[in-house]
N, C-alpha and C. Protein backbone atom coordinates (compact mmCIF):
# COMPACT_ATOMS: atom_id res chain seq x y z
N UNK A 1 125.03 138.46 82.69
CA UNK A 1 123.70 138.28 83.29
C UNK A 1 123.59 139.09 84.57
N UNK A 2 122.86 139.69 84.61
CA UNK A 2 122.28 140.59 85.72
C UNK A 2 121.12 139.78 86.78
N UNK A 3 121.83 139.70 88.17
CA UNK A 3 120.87 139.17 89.19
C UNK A 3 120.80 140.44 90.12
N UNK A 4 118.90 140.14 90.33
CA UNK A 4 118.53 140.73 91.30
C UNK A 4 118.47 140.56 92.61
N UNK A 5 119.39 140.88 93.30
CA UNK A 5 119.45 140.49 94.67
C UNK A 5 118.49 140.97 95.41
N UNK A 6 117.69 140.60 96.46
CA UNK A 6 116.30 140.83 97.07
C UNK A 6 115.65 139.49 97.83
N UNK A 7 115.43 139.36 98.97
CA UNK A 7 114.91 138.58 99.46
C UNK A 7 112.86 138.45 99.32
N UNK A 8 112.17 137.54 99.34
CA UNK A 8 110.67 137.54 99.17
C UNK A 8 110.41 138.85 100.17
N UNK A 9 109.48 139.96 99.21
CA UNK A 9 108.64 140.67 99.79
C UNK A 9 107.96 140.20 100.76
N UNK A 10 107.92 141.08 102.06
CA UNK A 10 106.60 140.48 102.76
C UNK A 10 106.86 139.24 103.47
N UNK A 11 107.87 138.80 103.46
CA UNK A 11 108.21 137.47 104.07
C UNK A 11 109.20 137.08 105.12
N UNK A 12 109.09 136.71 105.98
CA UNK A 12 110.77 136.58 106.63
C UNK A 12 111.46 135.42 106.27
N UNK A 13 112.84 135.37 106.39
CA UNK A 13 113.79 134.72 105.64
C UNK A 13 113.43 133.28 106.90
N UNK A 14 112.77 133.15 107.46
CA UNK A 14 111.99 131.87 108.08
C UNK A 14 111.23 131.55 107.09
N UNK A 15 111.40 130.46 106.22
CA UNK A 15 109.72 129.89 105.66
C UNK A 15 109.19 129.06 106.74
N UNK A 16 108.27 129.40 106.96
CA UNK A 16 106.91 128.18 108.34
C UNK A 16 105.98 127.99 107.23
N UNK A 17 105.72 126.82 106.76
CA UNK A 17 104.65 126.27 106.15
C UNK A 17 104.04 124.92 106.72
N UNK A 18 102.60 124.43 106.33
CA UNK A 18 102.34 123.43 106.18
C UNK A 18 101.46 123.17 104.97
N UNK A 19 101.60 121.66 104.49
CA UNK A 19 100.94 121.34 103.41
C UNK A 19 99.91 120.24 103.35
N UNK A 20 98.80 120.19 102.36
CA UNK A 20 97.87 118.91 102.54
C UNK A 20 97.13 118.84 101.04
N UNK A 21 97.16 117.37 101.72
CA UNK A 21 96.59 116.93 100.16
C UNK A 21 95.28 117.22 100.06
N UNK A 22 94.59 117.75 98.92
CA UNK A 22 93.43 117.85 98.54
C UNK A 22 92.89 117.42 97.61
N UNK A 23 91.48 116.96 97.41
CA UNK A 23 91.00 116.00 96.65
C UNK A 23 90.05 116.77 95.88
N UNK A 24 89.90 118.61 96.53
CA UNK A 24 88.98 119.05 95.53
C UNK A 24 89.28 120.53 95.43
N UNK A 25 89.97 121.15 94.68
CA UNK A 25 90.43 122.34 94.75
C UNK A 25 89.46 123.74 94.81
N UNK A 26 88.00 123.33 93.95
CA UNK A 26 87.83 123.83 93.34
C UNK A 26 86.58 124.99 94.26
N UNK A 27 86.33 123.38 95.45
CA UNK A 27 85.96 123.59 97.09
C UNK A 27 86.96 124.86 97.63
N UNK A 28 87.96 124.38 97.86
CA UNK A 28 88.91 124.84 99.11
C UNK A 28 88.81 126.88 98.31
N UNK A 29 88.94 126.98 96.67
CA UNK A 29 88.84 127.99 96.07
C UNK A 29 87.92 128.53 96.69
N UNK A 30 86.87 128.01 96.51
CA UNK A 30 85.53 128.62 96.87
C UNK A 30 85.33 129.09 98.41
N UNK A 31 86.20 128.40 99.14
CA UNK A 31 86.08 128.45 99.97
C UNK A 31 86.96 129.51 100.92
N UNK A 32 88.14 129.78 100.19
CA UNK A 32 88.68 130.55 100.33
C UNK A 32 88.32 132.14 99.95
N UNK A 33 87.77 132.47 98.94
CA UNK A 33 87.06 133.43 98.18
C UNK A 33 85.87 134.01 99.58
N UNK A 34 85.23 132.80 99.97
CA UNK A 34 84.13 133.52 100.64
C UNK A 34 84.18 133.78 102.26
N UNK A 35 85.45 133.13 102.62
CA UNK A 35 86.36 134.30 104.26
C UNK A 35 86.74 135.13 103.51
N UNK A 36 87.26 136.06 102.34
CA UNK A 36 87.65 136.66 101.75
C UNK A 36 89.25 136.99 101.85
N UNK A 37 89.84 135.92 101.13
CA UNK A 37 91.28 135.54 100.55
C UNK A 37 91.08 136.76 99.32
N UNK A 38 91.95 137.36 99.15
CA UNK A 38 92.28 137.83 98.08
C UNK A 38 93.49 137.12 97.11
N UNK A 39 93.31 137.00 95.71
CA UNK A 39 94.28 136.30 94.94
C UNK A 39 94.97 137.37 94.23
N UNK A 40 96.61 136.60 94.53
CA UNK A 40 97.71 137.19 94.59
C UNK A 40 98.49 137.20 93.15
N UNK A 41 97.65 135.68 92.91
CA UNK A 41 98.37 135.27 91.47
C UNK A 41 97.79 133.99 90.67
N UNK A 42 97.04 134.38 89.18
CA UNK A 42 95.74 133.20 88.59
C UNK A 42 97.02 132.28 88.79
N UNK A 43 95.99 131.18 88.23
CA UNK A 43 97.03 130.28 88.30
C UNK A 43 98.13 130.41 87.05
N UNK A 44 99.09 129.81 87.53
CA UNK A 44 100.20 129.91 86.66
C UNK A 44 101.27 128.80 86.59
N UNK A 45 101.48 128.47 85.50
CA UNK A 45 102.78 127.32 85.25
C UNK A 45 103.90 127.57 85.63
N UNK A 46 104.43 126.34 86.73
CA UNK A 46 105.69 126.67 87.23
C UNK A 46 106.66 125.58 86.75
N UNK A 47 107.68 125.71 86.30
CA UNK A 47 108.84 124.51 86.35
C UNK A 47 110.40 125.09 87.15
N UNK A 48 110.48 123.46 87.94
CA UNK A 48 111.17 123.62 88.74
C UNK A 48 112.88 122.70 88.52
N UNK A 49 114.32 123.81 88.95
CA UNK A 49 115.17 122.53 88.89
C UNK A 49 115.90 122.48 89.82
N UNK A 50 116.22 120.84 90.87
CA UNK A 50 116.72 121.23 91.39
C UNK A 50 118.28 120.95 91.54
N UNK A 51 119.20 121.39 92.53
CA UNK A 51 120.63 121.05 91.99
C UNK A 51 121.18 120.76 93.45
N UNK A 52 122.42 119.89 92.77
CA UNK A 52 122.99 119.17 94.42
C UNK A 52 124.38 119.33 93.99
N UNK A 53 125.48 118.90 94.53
CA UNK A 53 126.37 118.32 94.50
C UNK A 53 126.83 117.10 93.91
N UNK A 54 127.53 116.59 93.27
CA UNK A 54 127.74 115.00 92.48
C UNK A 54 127.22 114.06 93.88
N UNK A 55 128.24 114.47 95.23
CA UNK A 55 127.31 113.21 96.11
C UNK A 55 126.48 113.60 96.84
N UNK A 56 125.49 114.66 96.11
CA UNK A 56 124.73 114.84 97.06
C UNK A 56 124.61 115.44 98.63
N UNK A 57 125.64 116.07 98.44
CA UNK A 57 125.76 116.73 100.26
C UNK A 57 124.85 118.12 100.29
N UNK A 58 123.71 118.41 99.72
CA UNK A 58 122.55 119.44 99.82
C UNK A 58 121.68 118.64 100.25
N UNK A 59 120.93 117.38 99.44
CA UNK A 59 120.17 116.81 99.91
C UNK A 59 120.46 116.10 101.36
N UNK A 60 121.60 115.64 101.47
CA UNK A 60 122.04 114.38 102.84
C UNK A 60 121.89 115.55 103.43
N UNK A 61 122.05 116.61 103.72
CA UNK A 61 121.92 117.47 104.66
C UNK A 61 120.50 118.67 105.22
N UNK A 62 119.45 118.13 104.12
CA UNK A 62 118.61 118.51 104.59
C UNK A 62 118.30 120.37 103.70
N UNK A 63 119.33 120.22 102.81
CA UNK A 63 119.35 121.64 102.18
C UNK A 63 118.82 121.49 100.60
N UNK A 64 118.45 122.70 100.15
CA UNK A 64 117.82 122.64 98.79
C UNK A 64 118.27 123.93 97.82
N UNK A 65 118.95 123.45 96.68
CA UNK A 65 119.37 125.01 95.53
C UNK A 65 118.31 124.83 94.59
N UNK A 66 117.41 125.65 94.46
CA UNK A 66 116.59 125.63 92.91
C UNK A 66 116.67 126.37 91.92
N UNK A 67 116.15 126.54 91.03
CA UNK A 67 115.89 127.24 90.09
C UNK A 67 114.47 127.44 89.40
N UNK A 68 113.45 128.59 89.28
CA UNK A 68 111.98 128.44 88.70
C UNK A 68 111.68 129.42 87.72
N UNK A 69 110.75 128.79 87.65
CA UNK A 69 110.47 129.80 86.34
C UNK A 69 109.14 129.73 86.39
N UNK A 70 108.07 130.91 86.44
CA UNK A 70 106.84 131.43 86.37
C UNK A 70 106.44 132.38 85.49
N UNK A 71 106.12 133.09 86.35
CA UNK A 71 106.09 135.39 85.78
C UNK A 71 107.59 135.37 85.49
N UNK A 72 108.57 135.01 85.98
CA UNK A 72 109.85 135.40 86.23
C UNK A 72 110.98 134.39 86.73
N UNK A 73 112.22 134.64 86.40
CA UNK A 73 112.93 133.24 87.15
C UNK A 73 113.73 133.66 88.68
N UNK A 74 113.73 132.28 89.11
CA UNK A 74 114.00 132.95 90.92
C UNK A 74 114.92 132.00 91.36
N UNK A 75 116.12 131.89 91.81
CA UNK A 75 116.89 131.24 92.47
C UNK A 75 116.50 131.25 93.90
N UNK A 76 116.28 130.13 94.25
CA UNK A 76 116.23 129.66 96.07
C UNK A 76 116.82 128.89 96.42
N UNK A 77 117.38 129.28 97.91
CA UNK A 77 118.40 128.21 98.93
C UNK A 77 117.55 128.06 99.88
N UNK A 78 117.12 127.02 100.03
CA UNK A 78 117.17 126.43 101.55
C UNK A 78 117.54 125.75 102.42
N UNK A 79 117.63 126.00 103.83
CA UNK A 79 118.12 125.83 104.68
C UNK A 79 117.60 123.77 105.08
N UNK A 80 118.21 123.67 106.08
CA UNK A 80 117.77 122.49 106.97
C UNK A 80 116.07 122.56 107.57
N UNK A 81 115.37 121.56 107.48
CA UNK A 81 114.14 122.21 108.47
C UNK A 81 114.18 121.75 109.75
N UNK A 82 113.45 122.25 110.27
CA UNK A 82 112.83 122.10 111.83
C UNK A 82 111.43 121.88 111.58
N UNK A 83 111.12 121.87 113.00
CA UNK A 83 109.77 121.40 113.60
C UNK A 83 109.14 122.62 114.36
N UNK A 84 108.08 123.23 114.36
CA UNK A 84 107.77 124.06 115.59
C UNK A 84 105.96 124.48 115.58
N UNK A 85 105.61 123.45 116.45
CA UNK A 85 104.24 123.37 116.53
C UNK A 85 103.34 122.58 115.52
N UNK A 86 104.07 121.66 114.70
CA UNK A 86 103.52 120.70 113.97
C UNK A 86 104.09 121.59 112.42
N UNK A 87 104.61 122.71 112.42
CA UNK A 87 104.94 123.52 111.21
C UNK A 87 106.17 123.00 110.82
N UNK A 88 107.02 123.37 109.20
CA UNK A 88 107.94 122.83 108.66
C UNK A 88 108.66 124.29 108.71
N UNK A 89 109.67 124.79 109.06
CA UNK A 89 110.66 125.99 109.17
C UNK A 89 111.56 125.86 108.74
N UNK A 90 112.43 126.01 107.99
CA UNK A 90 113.50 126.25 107.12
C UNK A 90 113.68 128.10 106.61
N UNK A 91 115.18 128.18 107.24
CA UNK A 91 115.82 129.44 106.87
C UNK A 91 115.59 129.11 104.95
N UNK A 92 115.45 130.47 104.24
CA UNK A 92 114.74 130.45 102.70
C UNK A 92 115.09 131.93 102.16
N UNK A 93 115.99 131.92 101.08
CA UNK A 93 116.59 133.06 100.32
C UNK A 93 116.34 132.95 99.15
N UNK A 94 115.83 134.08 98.72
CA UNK A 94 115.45 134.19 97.13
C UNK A 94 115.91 135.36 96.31
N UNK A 95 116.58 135.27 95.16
CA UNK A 95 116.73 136.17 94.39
C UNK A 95 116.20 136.09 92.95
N UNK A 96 116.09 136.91 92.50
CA UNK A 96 115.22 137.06 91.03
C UNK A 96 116.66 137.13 89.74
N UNK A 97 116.81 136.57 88.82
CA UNK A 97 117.19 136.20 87.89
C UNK A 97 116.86 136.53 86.62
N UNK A 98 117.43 137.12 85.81
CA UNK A 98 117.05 137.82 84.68
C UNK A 98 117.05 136.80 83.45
N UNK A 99 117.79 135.45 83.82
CA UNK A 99 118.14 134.63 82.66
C UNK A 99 117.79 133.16 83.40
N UNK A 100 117.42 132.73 82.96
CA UNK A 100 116.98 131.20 83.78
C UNK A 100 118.63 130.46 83.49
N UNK A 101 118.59 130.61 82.26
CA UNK A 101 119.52 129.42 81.09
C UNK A 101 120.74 129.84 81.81
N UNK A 102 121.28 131.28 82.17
CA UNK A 102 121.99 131.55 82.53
C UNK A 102 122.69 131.20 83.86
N UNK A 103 121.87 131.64 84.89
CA UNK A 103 121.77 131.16 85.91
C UNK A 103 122.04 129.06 86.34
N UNK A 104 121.62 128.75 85.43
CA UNK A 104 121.67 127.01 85.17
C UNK A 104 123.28 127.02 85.25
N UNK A 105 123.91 127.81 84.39
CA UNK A 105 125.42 127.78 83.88
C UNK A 105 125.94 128.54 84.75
N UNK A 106 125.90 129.55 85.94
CA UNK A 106 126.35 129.70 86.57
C UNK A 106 126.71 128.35 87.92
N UNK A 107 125.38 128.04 88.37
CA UNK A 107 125.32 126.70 89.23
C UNK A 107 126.31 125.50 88.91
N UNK A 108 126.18 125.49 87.43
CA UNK A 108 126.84 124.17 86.62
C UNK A 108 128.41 124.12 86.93
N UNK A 109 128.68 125.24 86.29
CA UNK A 109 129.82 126.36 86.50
C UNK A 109 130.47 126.42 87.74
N UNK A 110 129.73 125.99 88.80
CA UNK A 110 130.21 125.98 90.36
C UNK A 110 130.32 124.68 90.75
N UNK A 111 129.90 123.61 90.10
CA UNK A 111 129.84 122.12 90.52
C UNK A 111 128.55 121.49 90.66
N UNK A 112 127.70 122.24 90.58
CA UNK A 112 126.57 121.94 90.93
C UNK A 112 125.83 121.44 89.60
N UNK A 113 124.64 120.04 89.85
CA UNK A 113 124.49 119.66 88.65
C UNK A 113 122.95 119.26 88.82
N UNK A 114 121.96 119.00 88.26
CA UNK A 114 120.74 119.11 88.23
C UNK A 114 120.56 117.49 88.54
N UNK A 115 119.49 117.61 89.54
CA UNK A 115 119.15 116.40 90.34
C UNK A 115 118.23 115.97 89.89
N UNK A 116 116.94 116.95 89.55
CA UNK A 116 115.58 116.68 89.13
C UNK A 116 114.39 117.80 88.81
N UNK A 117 113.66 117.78 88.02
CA UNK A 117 112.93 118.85 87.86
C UNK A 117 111.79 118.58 87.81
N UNK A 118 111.12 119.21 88.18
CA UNK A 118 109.45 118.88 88.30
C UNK A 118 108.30 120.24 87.64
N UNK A 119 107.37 120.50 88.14
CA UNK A 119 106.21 121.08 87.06
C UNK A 119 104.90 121.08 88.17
N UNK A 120 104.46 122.48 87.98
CA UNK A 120 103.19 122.56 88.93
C UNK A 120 102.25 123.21 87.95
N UNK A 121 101.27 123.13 88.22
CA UNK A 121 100.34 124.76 88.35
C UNK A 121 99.54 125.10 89.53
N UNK A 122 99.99 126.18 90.06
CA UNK A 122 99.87 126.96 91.16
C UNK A 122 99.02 128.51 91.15
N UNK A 123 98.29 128.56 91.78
CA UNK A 123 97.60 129.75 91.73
C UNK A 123 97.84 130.23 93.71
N UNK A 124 98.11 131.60 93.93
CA UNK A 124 98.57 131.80 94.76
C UNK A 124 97.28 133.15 95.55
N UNK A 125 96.64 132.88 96.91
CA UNK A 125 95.88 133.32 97.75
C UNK A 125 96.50 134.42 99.05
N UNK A 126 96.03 135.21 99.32
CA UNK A 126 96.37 136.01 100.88
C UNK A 126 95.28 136.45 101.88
N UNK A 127 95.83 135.78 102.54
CA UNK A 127 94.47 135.43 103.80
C UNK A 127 95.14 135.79 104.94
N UNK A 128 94.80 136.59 105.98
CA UNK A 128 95.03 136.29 107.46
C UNK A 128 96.59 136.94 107.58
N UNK A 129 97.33 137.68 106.75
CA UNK A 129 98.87 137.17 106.64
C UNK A 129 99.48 136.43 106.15
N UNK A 130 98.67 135.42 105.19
CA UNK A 130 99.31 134.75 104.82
C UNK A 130 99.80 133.87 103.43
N UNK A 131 100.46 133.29 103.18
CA UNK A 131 99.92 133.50 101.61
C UNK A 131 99.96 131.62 102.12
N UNK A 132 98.38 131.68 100.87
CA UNK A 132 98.17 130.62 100.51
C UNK A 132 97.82 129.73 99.02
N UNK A 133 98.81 128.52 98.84
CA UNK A 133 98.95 128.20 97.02
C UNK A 133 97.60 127.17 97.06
N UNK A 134 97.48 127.01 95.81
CA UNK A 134 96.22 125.73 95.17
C UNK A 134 97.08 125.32 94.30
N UNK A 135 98.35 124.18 94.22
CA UNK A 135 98.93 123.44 93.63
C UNK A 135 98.69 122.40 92.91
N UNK A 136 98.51 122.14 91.60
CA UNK A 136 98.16 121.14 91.11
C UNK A 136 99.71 120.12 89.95
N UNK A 137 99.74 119.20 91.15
CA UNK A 137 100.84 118.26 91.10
C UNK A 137 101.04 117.41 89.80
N UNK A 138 101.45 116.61 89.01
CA UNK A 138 101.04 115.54 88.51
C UNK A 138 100.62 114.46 89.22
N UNK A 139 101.08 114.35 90.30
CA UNK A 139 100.35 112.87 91.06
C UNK A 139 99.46 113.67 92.11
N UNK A 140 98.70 114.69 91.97
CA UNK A 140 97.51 114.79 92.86
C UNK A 140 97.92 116.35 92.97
N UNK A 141 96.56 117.00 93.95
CA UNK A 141 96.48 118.43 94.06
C UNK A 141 96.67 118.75 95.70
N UNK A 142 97.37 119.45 95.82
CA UNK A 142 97.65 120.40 97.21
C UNK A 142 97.44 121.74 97.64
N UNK A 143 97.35 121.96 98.95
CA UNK A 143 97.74 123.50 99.28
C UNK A 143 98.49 123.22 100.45
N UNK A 144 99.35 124.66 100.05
CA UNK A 144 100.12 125.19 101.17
C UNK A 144 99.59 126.36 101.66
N UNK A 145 100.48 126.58 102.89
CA UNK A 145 99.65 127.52 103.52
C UNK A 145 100.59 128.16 104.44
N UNK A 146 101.53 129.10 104.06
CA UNK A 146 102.91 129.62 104.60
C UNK A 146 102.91 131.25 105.28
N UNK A 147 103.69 131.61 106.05
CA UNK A 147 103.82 132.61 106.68
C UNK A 147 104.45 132.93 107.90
N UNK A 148 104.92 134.35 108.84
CA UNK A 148 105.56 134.23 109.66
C UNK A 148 105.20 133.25 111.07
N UNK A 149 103.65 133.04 111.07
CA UNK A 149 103.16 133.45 112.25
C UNK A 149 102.41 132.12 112.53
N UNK A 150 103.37 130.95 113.28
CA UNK A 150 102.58 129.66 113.36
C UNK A 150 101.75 129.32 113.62
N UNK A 151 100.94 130.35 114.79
CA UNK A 151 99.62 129.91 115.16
C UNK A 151 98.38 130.31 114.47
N UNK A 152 98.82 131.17 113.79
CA UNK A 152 97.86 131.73 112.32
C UNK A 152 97.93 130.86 110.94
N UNK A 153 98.72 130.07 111.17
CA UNK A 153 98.85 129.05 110.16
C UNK A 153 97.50 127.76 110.66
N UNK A 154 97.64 127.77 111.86
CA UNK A 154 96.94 126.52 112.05
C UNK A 154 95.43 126.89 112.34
N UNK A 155 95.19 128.42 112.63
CA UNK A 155 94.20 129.11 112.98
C UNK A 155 93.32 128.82 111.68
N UNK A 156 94.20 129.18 110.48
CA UNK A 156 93.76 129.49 108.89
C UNK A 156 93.32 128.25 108.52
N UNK A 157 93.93 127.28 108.89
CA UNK A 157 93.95 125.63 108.26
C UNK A 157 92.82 125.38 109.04
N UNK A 158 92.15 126.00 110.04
CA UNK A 158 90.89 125.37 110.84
C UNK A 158 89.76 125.72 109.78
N UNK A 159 90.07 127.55 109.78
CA UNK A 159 88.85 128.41 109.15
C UNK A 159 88.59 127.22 107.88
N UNK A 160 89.53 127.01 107.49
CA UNK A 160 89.45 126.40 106.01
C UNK A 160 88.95 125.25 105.59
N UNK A 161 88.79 124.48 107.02
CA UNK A 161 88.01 123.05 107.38
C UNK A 161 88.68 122.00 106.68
N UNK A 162 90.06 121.87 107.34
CA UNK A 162 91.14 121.23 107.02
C UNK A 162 92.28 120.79 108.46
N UNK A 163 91.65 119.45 107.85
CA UNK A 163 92.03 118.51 108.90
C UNK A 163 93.46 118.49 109.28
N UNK A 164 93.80 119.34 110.24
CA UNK A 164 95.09 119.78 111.00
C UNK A 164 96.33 118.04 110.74
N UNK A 165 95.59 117.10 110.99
CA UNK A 165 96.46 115.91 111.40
C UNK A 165 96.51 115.02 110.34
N UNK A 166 95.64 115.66 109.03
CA UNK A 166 96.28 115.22 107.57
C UNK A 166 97.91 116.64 106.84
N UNK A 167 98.17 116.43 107.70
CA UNK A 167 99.68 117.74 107.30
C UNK A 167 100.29 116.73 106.63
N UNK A 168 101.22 117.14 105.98
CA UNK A 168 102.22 116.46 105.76
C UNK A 168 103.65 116.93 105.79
N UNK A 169 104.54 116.04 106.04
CA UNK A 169 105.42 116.46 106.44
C UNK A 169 106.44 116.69 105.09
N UNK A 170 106.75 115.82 104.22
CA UNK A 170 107.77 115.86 103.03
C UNK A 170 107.44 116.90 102.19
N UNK A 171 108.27 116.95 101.52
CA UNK A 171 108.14 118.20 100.01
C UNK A 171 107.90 117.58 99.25
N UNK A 172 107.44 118.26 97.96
CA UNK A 172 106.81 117.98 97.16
C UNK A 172 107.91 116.14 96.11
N UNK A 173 109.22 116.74 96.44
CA UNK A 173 110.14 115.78 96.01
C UNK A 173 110.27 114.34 96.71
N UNK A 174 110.72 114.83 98.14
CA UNK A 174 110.08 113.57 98.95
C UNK A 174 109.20 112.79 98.76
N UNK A 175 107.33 113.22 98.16
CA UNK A 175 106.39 112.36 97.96
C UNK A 175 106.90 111.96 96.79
N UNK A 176 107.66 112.46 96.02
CA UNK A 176 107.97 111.69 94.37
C UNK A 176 108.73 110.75 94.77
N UNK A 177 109.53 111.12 95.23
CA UNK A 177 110.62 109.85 95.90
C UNK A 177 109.98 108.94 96.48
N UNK A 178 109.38 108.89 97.30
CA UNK A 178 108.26 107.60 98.01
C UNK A 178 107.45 107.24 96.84
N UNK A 179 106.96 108.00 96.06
CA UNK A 179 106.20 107.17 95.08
C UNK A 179 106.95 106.44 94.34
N UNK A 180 107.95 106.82 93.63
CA UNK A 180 108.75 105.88 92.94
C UNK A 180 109.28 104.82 93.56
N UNK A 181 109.45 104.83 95.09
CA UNK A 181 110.09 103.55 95.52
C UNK A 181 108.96 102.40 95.48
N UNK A 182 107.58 103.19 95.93
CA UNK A 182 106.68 102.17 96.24
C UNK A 182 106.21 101.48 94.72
N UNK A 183 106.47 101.91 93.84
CA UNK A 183 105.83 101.38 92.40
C UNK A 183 107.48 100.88 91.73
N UNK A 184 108.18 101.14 92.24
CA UNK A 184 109.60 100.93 91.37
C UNK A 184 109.84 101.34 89.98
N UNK A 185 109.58 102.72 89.89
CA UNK A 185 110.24 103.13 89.02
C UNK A 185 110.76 104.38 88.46
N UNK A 186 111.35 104.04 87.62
CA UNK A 186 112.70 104.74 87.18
C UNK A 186 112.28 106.41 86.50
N UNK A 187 111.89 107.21 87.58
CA UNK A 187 111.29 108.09 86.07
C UNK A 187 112.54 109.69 86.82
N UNK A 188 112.64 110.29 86.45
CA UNK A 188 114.05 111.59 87.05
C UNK A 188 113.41 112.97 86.42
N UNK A 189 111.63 112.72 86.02
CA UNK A 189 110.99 114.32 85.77
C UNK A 189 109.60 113.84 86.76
N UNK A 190 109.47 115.00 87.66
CA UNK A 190 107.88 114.80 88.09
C UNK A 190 107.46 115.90 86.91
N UNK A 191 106.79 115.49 85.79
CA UNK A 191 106.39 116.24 85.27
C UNK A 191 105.06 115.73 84.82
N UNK A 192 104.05 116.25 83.97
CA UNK A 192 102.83 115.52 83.94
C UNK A 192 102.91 114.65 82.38
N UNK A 193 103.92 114.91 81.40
CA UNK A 193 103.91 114.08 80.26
C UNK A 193 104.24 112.81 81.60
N UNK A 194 105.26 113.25 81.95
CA UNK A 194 106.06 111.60 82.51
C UNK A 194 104.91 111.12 83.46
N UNK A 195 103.63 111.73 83.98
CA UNK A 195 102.71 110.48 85.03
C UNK A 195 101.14 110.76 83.98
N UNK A 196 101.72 110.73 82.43
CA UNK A 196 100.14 111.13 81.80
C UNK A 196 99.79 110.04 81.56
N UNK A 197 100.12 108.52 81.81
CA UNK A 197 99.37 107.17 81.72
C UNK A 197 99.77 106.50 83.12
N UNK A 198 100.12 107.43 84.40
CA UNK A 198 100.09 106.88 85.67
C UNK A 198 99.06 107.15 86.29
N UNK A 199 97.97 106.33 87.31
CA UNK A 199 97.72 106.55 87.97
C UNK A 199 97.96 106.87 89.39
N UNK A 200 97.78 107.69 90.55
CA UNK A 200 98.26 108.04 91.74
C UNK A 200 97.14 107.99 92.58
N UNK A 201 97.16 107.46 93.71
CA UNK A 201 96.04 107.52 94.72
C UNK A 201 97.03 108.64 95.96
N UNK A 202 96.43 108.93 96.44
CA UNK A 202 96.85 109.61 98.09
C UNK A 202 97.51 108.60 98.76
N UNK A 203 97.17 107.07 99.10
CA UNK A 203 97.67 105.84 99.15
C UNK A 203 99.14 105.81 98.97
N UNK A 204 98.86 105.91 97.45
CA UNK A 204 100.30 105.58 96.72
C UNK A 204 101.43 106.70 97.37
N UNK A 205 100.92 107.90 97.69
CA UNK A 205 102.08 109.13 98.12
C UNK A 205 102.17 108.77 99.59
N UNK A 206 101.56 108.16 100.62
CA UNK A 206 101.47 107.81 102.12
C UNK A 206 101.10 109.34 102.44
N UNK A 207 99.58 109.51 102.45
CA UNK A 207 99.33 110.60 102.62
C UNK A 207 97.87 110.18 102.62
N UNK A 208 96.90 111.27 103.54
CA UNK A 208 95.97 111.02 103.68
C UNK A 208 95.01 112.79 103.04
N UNK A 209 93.38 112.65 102.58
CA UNK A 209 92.92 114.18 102.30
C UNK A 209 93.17 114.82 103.62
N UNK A 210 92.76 116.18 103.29
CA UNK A 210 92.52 116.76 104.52
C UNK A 210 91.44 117.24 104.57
N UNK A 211 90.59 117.49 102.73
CA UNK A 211 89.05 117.79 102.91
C UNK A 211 88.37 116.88 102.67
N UNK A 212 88.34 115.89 103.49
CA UNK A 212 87.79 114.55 103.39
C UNK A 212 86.19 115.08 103.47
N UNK A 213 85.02 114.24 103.55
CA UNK A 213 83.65 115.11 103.67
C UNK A 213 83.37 115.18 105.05
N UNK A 214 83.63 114.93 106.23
CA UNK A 214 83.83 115.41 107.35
C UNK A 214 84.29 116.72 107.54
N UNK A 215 85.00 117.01 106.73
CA UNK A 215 85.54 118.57 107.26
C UNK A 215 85.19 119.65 105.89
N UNK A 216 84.01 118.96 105.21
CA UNK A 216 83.15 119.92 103.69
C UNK A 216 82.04 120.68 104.67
């Protein structure tokens, strides 16, 4: 198997993001389109896996190994995060992968064993510097909104009429994890067969909109 070594175009090996829940995508699209975002990428099906250690010393430590698959498959490490100006920062390395299956068996192959996998569809925006996703979760819809440059992050999240102090802080796994504790149960795919007779409120994730109609 042949890997492409290469870090994200266009990006520094800092990811600074922030994320928020949204209750209407189809707004924030529109809305994005007419500051004039250019789109980077329709939407597209992503599945995600991720991998730890047997006890877990990636997660206890604040670190993340994945594996995805879109246009293409991509191995990512990330780092620990920080804090800086209400933004989420984590050092973030990516290489491109010629074999998904392969790559699985390399990880496996090293000790590493699959924790959990999850499932988006994501359509991806560039605005300002920055790239911005329209994520659609199984338990609800998001955007992120990532790039070098923190105060252009929060600059963008204004233009966009998005309530700065609905951020959130966890990943996308974290809110699965809180959801499952708060309902108790047992499920090890965020995928949408596994929440296609669940309901999810914003509630249920401890999360609030951010395009509530105050900020439409």
């Amino acid at each position: 198997m042949m890997m492409t070594m290469g870090f994200k175009m266009n990006k520094s090996m800092l990811e600074k993001e922030v994320k928020f829940y949204i209750t209407n995508l189809d707004t924030l699209k529109d809305r994005l389109l007419a500051v004039g975002a250019v789109q980077l990428r329709s939407r597209t099906r992503e599945i995600n896996y991720r991998f730890d250690t047997p006890d877990g010393q990636l997660s206890a430590s604040g670190r993340a190994l994945r594996l995805r698959q879109d246009i293409q498959a991509i191995m990512t490490f990330k780092g620990a995060t920080s804090m800086e100006e209400g933004v989420r920062v984590r050092p973030e390395f990516e290489v491109i992968v010629d074999d998904l299956n392969r790559a699985r068996a390399i990880l496996e192959g090293l000790g590493y064993g699959l924790t959990v996998s999850y499932e988006k569809w994501r359509a991806v925006y560039q605005y300002n510097g920055l790239e911005i996703t329209l994520d659609e979760m199984p338990y609800g819809n998001f955007t992120e909104i990532e790039g070098a440059d923190t105060n252009a992050i929060q600059t963008t999240a204004r233009i966009l009429a998005l309530d700065w102090d609905a951020r959130i802080q966890g990943s996308y796994i974290e809110l699965f994890d809180r959801f499952k504790k708060k309902r108790d149960l047992n499920l090890d795919a965020l995928t949408f067969s596994a929440f296609a007779s669940i309901a999810v409120s914003w509630q249920d994730l401890g999360v609030k909109p951010a395009d509530t109609p105050a900020f439409l």
